[in-house]
N, C-alpha and C. Protein backbone atom coordinates (compact mmCIF):
# COMPACT_ATOMS: atom_id res chain seq x y z
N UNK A 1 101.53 104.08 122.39
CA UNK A 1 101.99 105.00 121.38
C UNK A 1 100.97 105.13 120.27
N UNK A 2 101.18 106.27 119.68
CA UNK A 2 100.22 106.64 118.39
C UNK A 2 101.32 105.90 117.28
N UNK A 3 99.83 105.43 116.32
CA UNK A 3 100.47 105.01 115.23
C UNK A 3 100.21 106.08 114.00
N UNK A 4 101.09 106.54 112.87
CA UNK A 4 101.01 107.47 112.23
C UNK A 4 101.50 107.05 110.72
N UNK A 5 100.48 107.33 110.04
CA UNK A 5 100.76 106.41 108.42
C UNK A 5 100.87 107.97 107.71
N UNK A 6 102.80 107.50 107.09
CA UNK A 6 103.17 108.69 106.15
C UNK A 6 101.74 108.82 105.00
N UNK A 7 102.33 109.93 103.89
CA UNK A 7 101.40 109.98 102.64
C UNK A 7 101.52 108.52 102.03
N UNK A 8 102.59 108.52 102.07
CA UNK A 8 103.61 107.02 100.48
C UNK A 8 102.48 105.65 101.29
N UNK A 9 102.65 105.49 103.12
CA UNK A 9 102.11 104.21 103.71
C UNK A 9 100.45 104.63 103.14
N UNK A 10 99.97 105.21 103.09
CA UNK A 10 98.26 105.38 103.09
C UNK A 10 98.41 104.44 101.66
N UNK A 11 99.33 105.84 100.61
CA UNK A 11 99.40 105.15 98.83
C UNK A 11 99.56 103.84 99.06
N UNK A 12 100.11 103.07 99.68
CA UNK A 12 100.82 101.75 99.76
C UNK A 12 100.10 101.14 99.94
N UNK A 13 98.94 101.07 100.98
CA UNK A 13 97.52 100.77 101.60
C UNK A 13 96.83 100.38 100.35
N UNK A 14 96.26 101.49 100.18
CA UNK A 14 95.19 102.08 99.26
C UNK A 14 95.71 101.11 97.44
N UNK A 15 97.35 101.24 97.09
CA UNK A 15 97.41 100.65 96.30
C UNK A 15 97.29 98.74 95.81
N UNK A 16 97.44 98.59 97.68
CA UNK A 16 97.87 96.95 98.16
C UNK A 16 96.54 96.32 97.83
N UNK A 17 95.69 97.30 98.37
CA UNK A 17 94.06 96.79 98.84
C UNK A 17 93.32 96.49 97.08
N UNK A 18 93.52 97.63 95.67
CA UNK A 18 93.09 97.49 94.56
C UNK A 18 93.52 96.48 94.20
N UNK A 19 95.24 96.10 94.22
CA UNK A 19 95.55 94.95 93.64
C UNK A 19 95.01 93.65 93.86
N UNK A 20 95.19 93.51 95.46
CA UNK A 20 94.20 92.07 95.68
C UNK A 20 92.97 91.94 95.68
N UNK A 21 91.88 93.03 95.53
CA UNK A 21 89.92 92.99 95.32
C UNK A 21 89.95 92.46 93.61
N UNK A 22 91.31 92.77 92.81
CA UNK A 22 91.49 92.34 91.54
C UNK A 22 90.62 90.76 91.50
N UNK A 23 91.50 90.45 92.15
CA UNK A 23 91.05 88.64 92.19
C UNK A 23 90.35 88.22 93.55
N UNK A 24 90.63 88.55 94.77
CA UNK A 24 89.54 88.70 95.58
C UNK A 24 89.12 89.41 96.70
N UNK A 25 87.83 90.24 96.62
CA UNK A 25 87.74 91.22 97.45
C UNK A 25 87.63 90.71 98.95
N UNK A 26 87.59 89.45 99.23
CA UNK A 26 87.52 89.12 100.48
C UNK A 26 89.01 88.73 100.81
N UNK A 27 89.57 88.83 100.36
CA UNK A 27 91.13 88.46 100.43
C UNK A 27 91.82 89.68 100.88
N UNK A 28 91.42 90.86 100.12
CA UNK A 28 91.46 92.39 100.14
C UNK A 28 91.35 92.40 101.64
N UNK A 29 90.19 92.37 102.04
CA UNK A 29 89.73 92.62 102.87
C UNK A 29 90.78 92.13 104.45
N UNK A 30 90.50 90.73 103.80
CA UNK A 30 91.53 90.00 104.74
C UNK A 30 93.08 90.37 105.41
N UNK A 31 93.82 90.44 104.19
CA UNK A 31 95.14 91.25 104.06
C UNK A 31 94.43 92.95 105.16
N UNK A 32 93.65 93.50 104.54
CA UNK A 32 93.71 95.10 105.50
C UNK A 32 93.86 94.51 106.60
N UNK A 33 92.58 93.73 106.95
CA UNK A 33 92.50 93.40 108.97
C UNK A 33 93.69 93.20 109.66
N UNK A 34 94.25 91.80 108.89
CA UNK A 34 95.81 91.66 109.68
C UNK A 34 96.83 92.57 109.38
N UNK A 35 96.46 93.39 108.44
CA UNK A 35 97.82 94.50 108.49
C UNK A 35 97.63 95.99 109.43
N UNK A 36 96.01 96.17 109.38
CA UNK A 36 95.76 96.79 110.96
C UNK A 36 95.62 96.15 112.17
N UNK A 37 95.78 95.11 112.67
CA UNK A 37 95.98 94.59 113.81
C UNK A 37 97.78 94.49 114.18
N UNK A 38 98.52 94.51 112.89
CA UNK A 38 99.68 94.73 113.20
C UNK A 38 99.82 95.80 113.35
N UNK A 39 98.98 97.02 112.74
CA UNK A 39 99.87 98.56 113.32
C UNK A 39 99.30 98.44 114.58
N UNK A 40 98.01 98.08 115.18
CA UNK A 40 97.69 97.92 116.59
C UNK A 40 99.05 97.77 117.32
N UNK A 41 99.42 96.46 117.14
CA UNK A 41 100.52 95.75 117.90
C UNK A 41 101.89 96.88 117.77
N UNK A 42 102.25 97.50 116.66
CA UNK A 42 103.46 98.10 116.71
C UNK A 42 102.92 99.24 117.28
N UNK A 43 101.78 99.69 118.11
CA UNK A 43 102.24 100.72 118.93
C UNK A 43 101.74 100.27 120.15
N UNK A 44 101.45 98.97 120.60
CA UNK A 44 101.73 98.43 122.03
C UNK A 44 102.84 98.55 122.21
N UNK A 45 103.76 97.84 120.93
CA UNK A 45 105.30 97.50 120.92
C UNK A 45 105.98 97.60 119.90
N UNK A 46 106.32 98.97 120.22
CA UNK A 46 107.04 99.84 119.01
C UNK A 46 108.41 99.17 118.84
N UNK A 47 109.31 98.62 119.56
CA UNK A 47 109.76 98.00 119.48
C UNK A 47 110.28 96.28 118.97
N UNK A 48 109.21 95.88 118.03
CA UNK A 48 109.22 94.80 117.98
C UNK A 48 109.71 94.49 116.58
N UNK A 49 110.05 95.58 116.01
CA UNK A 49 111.14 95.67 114.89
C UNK A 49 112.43 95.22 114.89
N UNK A 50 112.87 95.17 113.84
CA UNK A 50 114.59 94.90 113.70
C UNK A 50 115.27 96.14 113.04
N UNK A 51 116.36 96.66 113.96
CA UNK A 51 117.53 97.57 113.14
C UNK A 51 117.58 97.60 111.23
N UNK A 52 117.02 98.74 110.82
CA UNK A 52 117.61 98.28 109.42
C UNK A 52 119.31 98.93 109.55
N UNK A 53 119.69 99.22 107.80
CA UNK A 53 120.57 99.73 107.67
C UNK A 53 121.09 101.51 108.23
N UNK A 54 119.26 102.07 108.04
CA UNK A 54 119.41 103.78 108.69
C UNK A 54 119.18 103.64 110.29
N UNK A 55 119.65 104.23 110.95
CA UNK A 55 119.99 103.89 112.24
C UNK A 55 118.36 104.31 112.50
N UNK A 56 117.18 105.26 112.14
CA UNK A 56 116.41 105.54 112.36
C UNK A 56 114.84 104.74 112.47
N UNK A 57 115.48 103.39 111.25
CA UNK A 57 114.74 102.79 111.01
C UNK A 57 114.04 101.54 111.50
N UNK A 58 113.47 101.02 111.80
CA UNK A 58 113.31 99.73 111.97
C UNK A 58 112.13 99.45 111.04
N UNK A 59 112.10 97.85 110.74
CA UNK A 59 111.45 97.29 109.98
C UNK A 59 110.52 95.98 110.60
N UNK A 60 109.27 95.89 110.85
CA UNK A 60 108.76 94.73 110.89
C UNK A 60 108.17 93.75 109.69
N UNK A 61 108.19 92.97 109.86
CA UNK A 61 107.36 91.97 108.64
C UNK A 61 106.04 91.13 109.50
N UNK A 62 104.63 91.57 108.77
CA UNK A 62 103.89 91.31 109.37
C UNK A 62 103.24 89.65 109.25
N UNK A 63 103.20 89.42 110.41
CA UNK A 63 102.96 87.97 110.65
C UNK A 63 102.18 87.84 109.76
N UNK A 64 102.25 86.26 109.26
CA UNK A 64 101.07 85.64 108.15
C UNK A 64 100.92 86.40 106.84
N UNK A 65 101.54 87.17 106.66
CA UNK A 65 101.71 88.34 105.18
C UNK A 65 103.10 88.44 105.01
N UNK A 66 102.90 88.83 103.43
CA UNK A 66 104.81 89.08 102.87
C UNK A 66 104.41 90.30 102.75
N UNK A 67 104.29 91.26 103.69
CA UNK A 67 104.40 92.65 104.04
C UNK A 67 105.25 92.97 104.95
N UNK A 68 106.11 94.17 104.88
CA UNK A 68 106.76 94.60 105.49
C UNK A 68 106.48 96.05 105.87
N UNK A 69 106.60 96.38 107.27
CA UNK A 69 106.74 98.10 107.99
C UNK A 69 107.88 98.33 107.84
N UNK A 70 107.97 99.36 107.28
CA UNK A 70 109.58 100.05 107.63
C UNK A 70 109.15 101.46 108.69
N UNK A 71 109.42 101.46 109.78
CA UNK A 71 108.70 102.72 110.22
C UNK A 71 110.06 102.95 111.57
N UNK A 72 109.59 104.61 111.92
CA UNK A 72 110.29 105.10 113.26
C UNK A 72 109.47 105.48 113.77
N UNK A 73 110.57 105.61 114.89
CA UNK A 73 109.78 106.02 116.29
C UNK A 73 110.19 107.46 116.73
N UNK A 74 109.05 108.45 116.52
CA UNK A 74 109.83 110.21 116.97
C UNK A 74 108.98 110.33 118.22
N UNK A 75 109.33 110.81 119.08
CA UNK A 75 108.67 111.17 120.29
C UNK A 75 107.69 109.95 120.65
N UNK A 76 106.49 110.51 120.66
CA UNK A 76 104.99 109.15 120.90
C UNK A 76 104.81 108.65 119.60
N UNK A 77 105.16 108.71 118.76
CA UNK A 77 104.84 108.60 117.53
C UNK A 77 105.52 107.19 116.63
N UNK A 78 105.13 106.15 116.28
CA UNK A 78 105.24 105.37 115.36
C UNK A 78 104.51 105.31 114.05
N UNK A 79 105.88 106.33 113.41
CA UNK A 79 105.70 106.76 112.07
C UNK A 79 105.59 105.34 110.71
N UNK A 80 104.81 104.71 110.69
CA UNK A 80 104.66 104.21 109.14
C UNK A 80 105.50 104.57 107.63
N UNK A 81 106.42 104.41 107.26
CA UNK A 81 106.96 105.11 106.15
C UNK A 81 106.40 104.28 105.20
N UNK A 82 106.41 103.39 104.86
CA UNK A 82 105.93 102.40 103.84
C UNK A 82 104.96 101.15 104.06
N UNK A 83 104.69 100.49 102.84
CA UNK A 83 103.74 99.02 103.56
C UNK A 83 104.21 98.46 102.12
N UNK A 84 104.89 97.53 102.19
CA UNK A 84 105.67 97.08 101.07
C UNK A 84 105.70 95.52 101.16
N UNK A 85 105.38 94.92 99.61
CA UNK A 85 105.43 93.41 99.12
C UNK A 85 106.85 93.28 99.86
N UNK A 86 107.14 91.88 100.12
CA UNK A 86 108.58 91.44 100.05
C UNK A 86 109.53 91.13 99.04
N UNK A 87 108.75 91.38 98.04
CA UNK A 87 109.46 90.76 96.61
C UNK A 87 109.72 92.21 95.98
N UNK A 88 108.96 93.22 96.57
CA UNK A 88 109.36 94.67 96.08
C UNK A 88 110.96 94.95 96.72
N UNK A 89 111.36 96.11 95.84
CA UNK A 89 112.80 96.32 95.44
C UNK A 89 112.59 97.38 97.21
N UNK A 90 113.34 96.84 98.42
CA UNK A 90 113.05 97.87 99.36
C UNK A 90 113.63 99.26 99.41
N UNK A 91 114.82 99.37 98.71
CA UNK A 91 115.40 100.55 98.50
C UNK A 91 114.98 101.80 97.64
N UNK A 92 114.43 100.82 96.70
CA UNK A 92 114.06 101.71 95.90
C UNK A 92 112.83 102.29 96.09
N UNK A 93 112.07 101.83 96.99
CA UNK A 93 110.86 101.93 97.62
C UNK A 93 111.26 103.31 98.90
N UNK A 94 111.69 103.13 99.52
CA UNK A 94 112.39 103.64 100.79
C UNK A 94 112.73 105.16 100.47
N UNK A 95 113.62 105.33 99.27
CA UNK A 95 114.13 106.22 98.45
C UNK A 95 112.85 107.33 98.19
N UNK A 96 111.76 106.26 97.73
CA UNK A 96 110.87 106.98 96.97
C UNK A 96 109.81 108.21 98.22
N UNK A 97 109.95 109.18 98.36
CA UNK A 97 109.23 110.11 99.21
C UNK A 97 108.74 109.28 100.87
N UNK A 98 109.76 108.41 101.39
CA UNK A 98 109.28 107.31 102.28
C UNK A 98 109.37 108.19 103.51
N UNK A 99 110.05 109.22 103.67
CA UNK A 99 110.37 110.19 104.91
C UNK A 99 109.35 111.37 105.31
N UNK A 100 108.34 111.55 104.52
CA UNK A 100 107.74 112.72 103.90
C UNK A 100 106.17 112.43 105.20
């Protein structure tokens, strides 16, 4: 399957990656690799999520990181909606343009 990063997942990326080069850019760095080797993996196995509350949704949490995917699956497609801390508020996150 194709993996497909909404607008909000790129922002989420892009915002994850400034925060940690803050204190260390090899850390930065670090965090991207294993969080693209997990979208690798979620479209070997799009399935390797758990049911959230929207029937549409599933959510992974990526190994060795307090990151979480909230993403679906439309046709070939494993849509990315977010890339979110665990300590972030998920709803309110979700809410925010996460479908788009």
């Amino acid at each position: 399957m194709r993996v497909v990063l909404t607008p909000s997942a790129k922002e989420d990326l892009k915002e994850i990656r400034q925060y940690i080069s803050k204190e260390s850019p090899q850390g930065a760095k670090t965090v991207a690799e294993k969080i693209k080797k997990s979208l690798l993996l979620l479209a070997e196995q799009p399935h390797i999520g758990h049911m959230t509350d929207d029937d549409e949704v599933l959510e992974w949490h990526i190994p060795g990181l307090s990151y979480t995917l909230p993403y679906r699956i439309i046709n070939n497609e494993v849509q990315i909606l977010r890339v979110f801390h665990e300590s972030q508020n998920k709803s309110l996150m979700l809410s925010k343009n996460s479908h788009n």
